[in-house]
PDB file of N, CA and C in Angstrom:
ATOM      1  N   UNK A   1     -18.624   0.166  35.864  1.00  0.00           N
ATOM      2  CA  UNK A   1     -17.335  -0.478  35.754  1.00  0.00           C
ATOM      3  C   UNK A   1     -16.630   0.023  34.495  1.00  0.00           C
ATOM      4  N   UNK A   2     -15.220   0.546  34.645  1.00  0.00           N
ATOM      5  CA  UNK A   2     -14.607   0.626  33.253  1.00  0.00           C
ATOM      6  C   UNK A   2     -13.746  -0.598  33.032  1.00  0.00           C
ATOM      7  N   UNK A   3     -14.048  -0.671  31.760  1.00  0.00           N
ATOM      8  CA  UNK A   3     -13.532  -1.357  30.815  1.00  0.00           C
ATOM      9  C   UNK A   3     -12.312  -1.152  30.086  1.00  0.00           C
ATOM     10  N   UNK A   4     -11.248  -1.607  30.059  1.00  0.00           N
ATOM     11  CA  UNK A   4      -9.664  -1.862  29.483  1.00  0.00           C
ATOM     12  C   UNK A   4      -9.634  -1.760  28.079  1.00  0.00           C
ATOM     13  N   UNK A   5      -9.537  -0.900  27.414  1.00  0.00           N
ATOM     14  CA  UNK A   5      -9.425  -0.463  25.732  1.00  0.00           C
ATOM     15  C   UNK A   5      -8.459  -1.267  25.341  1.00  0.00           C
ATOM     16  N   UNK A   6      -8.417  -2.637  24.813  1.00  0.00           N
ATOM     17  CA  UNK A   6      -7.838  -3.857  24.010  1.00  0.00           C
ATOM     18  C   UNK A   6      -6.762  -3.176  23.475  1.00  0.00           C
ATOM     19  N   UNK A   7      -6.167  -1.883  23.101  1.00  0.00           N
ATOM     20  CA  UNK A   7      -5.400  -1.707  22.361  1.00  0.00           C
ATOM     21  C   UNK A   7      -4.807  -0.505  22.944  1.00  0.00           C
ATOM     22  N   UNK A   8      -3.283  -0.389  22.458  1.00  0.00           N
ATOM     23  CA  UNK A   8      -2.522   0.616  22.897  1.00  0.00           C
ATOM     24  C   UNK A   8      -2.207   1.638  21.921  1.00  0.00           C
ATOM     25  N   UNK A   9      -1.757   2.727  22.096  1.00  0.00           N
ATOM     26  CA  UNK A   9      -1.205   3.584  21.046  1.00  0.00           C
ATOM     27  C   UNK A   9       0.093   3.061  20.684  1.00  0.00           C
ATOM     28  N   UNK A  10       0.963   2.529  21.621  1.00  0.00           N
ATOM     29  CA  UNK A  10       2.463   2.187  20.897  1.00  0.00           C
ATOM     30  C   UNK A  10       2.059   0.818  20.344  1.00  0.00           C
ATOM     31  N   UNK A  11       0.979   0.056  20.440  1.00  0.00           N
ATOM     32  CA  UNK A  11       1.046  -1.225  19.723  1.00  0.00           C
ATOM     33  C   UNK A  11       0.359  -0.997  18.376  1.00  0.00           C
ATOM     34  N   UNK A  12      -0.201   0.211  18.116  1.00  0.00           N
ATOM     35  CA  UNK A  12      -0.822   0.810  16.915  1.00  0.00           C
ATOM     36  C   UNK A  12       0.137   1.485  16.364  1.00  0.00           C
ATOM     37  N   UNK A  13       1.418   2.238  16.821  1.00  0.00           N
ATOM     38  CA  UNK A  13       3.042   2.776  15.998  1.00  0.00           C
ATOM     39  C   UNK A  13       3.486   1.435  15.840  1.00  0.00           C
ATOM     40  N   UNK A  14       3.251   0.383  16.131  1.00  0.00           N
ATOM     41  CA  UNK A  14       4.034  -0.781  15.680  1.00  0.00           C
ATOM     42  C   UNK A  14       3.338  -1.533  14.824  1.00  0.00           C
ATOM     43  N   UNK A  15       2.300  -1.468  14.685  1.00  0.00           N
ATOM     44  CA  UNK A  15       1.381  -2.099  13.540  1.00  0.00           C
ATOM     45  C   UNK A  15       1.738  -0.910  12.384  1.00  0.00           C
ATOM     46  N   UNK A  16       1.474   0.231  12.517  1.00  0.00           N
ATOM     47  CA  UNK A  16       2.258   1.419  11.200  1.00  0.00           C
ATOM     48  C   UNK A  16       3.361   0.794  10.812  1.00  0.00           C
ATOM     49  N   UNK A  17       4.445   0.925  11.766  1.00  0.00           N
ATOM     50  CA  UNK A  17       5.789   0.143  11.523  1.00  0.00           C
ATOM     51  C   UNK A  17       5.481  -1.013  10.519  1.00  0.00           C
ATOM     52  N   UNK A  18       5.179  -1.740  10.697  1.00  0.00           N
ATOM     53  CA  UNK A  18       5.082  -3.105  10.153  1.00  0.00           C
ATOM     54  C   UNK A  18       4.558  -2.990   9.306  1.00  0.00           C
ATOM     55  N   UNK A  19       3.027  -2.063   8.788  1.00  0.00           N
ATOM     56  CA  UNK A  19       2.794  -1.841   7.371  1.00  0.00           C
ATOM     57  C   UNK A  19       3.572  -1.407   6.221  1.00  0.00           C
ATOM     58  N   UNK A  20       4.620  -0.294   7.247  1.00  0.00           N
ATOM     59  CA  UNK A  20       5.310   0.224   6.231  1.00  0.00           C
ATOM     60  C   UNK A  20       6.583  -0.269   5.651  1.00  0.00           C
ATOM     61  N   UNK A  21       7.157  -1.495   6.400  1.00  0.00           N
ATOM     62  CA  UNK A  21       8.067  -2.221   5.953  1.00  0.00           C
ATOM     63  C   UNK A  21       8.103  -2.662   4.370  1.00  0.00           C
ATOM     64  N   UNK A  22       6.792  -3.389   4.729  1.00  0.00           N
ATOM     65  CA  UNK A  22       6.371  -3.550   3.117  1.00  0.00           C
ATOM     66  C   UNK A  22       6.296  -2.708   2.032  1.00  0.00           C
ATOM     67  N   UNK A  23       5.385  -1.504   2.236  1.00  0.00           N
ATOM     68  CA  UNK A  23       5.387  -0.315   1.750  1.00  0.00           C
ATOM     69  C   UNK A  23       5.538   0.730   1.920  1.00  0.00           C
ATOM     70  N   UNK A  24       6.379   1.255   1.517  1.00  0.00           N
ATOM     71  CA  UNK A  24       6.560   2.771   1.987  1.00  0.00           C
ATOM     72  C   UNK A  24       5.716   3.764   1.960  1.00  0.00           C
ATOM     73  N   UNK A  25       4.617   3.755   1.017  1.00  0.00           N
ATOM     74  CA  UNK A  25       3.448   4.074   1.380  1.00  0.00           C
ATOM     75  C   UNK A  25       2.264   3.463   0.785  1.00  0.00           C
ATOM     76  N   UNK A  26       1.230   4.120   2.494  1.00  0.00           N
ATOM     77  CA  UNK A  26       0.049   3.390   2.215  1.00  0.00           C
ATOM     78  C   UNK A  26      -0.929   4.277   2.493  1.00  0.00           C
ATOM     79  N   UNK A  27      -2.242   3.952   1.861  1.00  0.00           N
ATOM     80  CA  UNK A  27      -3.377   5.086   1.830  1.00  0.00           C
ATOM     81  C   UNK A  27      -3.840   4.696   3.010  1.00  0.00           C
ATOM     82  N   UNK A  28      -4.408   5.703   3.739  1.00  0.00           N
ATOM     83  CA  UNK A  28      -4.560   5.665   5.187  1.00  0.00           C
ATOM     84  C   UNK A  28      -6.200   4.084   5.627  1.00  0.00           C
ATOM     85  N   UNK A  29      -6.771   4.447   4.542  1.00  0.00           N
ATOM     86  CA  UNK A  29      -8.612   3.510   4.748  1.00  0.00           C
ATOM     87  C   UNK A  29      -7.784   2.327   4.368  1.00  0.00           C
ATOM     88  N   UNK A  30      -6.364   1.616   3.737  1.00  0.00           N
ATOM     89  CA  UNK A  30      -5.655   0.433   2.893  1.00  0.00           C
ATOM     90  C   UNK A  30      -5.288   0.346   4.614  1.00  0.00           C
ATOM     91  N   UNK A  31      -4.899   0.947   5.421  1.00  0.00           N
ATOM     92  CA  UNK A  31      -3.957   0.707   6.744  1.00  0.00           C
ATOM     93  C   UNK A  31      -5.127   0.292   7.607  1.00  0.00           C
ATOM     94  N   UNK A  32      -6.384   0.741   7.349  1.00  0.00           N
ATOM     95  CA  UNK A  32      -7.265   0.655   8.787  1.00  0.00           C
ATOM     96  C   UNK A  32      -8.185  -0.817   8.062  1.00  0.00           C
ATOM     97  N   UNK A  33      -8.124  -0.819   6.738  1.00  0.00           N
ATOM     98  CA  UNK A  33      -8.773  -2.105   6.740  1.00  0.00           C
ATOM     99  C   UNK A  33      -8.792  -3.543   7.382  1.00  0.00           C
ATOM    100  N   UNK A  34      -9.753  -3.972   7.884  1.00  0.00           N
ATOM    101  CA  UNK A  34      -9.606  -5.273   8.618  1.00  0.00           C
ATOM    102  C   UNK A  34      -9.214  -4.879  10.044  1.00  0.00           C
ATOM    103  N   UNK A  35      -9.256  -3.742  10.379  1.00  0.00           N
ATOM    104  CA  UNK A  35      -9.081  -3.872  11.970  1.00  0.00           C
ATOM    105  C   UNK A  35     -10.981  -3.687  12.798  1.00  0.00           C
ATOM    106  N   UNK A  36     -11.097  -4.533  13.558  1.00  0.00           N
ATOM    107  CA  UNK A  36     -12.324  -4.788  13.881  1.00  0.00           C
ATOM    108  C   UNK A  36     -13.103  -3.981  14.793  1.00  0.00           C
ATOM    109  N   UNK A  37     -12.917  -3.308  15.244  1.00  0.00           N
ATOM    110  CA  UNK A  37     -13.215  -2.423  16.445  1.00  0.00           C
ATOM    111  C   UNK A  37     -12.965  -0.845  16.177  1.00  0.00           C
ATOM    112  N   UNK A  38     -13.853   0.001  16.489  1.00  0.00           N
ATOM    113  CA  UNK A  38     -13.575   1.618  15.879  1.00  0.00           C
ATOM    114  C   UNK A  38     -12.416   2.076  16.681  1.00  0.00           C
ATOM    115  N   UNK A  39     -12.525   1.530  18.364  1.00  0.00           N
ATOM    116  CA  UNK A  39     -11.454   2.210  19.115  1.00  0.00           C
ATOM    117  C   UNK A  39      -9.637   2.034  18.486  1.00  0.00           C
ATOM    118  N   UNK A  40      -9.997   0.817  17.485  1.00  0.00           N
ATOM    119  CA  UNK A  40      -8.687   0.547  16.912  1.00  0.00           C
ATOM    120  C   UNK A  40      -8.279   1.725  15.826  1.00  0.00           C
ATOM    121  N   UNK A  41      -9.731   2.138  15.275  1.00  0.00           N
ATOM    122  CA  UNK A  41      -9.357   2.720  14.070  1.00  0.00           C
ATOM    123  C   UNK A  41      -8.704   4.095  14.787  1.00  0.00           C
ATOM    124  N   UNK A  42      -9.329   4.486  15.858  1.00  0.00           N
ATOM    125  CA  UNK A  42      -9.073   5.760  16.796  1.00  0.00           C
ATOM    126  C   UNK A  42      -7.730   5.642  16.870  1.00  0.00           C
ATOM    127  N   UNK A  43      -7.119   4.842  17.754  1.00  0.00           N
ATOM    128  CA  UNK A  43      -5.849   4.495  18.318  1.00  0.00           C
ATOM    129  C   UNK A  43      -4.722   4.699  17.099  1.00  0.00           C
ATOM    130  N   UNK A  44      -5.080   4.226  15.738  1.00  0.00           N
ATOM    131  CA  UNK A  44      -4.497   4.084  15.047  1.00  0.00           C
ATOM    132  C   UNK A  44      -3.975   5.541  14.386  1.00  0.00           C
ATOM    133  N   UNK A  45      -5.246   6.363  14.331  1.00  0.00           N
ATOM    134  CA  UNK A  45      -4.963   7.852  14.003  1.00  0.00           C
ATOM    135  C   UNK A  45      -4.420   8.656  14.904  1.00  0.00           C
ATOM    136  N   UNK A  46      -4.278   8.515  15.818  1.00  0.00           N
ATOM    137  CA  UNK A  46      -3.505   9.129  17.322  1.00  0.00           C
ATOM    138  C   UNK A  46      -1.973   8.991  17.170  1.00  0.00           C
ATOM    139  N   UNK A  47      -2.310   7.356  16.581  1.00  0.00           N
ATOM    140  CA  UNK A  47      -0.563   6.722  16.217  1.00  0.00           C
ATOM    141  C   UNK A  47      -0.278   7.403  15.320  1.00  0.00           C
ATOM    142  N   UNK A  48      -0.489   7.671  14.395  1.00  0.00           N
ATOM    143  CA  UNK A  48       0.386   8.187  12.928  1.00  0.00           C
ATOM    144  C   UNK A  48       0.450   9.832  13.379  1.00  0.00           C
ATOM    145  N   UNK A  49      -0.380  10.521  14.119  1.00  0.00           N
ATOM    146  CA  UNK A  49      -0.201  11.781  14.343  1.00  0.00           C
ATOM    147  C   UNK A  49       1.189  11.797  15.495  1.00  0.00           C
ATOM    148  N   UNK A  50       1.218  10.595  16.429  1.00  0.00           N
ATOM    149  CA  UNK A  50       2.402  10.557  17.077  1.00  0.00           C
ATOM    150  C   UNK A  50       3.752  10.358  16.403  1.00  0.00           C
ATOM    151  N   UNK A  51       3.660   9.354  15.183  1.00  0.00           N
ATOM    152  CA  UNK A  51       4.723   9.152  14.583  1.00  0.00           C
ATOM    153  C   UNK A  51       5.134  10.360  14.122  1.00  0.00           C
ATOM    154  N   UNK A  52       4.150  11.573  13.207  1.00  0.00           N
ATOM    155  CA  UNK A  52       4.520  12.677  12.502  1.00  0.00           C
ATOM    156  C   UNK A  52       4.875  13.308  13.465  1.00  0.00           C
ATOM    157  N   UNK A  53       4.773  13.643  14.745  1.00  0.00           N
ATOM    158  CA  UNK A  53       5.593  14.215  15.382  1.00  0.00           C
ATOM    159  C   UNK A  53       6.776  14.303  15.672  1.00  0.00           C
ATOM    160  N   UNK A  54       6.894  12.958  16.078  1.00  0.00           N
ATOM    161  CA  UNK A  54       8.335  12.453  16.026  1.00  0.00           C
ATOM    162  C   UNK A  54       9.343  12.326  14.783  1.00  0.00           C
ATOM    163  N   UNK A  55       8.459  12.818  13.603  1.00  0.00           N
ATOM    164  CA  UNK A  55       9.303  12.502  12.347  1.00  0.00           C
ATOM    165  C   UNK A  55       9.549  11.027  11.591  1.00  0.00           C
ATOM    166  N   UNK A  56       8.837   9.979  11.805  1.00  0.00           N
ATOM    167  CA  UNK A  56       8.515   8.592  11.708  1.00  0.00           C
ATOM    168  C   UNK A  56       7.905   8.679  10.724  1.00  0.00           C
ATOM    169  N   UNK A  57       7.229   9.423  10.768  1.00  0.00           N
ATOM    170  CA  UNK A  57       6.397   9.352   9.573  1.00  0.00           C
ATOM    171  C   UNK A  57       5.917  10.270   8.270  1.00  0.00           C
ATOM    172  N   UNK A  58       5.405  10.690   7.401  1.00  0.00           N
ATOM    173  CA  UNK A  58       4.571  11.800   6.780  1.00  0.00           C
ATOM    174  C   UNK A  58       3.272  11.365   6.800  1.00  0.00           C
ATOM    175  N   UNK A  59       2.904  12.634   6.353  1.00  0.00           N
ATOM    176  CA  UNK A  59       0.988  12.390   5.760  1.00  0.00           C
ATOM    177  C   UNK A  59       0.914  13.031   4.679  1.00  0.00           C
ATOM    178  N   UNK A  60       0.822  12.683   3.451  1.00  0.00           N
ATOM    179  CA  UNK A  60      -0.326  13.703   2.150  1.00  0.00           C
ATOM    180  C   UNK A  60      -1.019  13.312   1.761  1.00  0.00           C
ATOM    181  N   UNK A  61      -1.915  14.025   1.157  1.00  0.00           N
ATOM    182  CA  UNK A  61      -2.783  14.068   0.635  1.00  0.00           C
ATOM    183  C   UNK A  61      -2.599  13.410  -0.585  1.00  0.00           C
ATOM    184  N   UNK A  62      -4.101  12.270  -0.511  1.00  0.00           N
ATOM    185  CA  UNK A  62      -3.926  11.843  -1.628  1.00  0.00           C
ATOM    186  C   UNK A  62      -4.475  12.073  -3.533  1.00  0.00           C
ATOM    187  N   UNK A  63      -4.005  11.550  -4.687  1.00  0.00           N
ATOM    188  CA  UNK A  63      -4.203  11.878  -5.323  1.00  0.00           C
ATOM    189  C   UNK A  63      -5.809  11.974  -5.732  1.00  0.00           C
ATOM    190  N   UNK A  64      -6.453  11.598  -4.875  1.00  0.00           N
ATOM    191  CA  UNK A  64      -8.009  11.785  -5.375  1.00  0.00           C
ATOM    192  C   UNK A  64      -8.684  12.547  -4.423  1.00  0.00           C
ATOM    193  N   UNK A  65      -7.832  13.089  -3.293  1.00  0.00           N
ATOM    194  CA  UNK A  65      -8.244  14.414  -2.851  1.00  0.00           C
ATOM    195  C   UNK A  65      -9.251  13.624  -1.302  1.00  0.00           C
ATOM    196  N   UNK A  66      -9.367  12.450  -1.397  1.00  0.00           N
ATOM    197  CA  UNK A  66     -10.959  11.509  -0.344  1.00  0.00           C
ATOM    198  C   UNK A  66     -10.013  11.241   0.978  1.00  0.00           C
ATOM    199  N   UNK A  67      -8.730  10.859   0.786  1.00  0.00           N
ATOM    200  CA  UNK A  67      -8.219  10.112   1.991  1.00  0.00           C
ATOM    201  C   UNK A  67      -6.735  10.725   1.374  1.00  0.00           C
ATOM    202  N   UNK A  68      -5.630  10.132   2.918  1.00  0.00           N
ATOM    203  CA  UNK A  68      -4.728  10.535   3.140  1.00  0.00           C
ATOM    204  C   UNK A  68      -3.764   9.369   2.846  1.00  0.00           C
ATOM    205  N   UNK A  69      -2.514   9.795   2.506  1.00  0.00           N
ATOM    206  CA  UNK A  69      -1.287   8.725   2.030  1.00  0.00           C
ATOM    207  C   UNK A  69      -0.432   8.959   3.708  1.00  0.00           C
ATOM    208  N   UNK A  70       0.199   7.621   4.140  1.00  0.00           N
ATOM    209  CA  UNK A  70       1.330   7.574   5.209  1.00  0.00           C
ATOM    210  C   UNK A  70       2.474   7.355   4.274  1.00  0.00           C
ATOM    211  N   UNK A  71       3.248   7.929   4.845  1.00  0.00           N
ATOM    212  CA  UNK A  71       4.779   7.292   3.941  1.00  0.00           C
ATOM    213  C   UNK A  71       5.804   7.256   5.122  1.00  0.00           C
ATOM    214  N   UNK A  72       6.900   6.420   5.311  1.00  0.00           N
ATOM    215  CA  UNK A  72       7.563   6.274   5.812  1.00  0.00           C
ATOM    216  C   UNK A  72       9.011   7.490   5.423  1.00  0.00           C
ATOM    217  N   UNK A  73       9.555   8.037   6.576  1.00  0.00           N
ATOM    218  CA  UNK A  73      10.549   8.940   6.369  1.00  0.00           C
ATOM    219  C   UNK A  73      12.089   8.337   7.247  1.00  0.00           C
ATOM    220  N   UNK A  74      11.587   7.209   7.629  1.00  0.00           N
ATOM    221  CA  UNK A  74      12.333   6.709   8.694  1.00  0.00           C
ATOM    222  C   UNK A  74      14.646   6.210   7.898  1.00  0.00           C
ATOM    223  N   UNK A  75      15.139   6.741   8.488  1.00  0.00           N
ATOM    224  CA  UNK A  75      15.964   5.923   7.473  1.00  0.00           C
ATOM    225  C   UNK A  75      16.514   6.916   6.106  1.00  0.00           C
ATOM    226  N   UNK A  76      15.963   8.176   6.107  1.00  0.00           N
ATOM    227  CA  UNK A  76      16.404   8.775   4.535  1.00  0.00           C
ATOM    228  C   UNK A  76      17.665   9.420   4.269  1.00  0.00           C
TER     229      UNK A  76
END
């Protein structure tokens, strides 16, 4: 039997969205904290690679070289 993956990719660009309201940027492990399930953490990196496509978003590198910064481009 398959099983229904709890989560969507556009409801994971809308959880980005909503992080970044607050902040314009956030370190990528600060965005995935507290989400409970790995398929979320998956979904979630699919999302931000969709947003950078679309221009929604950026990615750099962060200053300690371990993990990645999102920043919002939305709006500039």
């Amino acid at each position: 039997q398959i099983k229904r993956i709890p989560v969507t990719i556009e409801e994971q660009m809308d959880f980005i969205r909503k992080k970044l309201e607050f902040d314009r940027e956030i370190v990528f492990t600060s965005l995935v904290t507290g989400l409970k399930m790995k398929i979320q953490i998956v979904y979630t990196f699919i999302a931000m690679l969709e947003m950078v496509r679309m221009q929604l978003i950026g990615v750099k590198e962060s200053d300690s070289f371990n993990d990645f910064v999102v920043y919002s481009i939305e709006n500039d």
